[in-house]
Protein backbone atom coordinates (compact mmCIF):
# COMPACT_ATOMS: atom_id res chain seq x y z
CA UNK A 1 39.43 147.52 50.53
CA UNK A 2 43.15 147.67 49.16
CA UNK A 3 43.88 144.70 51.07
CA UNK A 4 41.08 142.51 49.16
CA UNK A 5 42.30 143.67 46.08
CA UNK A 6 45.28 142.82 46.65
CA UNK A 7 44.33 139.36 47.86
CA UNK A 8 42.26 138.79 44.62
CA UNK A 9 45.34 140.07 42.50
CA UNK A 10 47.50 137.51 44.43
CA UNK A 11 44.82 134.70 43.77
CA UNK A 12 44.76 135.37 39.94
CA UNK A 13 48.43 135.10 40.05
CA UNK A 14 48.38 131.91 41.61
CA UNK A 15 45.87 130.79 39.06
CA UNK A 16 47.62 131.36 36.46
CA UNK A 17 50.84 129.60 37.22
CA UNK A 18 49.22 126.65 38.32
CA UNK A 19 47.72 126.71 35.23
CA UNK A 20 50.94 126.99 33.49
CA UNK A 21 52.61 124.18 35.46
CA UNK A 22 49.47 121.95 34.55
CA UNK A 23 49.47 122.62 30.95
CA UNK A 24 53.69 122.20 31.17
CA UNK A 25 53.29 118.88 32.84
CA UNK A 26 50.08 117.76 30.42
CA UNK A 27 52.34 118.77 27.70
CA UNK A 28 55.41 118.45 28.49
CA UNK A 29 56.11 115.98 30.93
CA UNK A 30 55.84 112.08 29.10
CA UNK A 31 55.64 109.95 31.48
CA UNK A 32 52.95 107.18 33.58
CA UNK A 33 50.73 109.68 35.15
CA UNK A 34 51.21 113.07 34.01
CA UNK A 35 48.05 113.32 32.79
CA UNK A 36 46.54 113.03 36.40
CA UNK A 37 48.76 115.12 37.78
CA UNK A 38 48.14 117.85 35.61
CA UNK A 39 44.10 116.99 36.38
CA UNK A 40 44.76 117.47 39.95
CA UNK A 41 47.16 120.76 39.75
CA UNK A 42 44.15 122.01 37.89
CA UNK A 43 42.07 121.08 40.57
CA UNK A 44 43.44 123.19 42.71
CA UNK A 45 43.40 126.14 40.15
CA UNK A 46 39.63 125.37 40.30
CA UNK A 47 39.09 125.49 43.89
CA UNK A 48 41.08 128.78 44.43
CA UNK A 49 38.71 130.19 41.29
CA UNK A 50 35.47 129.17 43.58
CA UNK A 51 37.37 131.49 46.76
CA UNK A 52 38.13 134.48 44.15
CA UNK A 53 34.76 134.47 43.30
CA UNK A 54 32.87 134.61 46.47
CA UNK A 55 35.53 137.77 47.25
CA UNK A 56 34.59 139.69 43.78
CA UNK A 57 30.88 138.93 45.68
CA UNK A 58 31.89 140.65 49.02
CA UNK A 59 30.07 144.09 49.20
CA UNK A 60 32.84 146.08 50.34
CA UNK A 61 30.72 149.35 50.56
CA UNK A 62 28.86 147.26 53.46
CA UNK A 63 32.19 145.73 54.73
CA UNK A 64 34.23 149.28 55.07
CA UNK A 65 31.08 151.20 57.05
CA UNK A 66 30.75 147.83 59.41
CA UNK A 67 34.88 147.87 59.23
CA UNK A 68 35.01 151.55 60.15
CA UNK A 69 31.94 152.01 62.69
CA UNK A 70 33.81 148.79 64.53
């Protein structure tokens, strides 16, 4: 179970900096096309979102007896 904690900590971490870097380059970044780069960079924030969520849906009480009567 400490392992897929871990990996949802991870996940939230990556989140969050590509959500920085998208906002930076919406921001930040003036130039032809930033805009849709920052819309795809938050794509990808999006799409690891839809992975974290099916983990927090993993029953781990069912995963650690199947895990340890392996």
């Amino acid at each position: 179970m400490y392992e897929l904690e871990n990996i949802k900590w991870q996940l939230n971490n990556v989140i969050n900096e590509l959500d920085d870097i998208a906002y930076w380059v919406n921001t930040e970044f003036k130039n032809i096309g930033a805009e849709n780069c920052a819309t795809c960079i938050w794509n990808v924030a999006d799409q690891y979102r839809y992975v974290k969520s099916r983990l927090e849906n993993i029953d781990t009480t069912r995963l650690a007896d199947g895990y340890y009567n392996a």
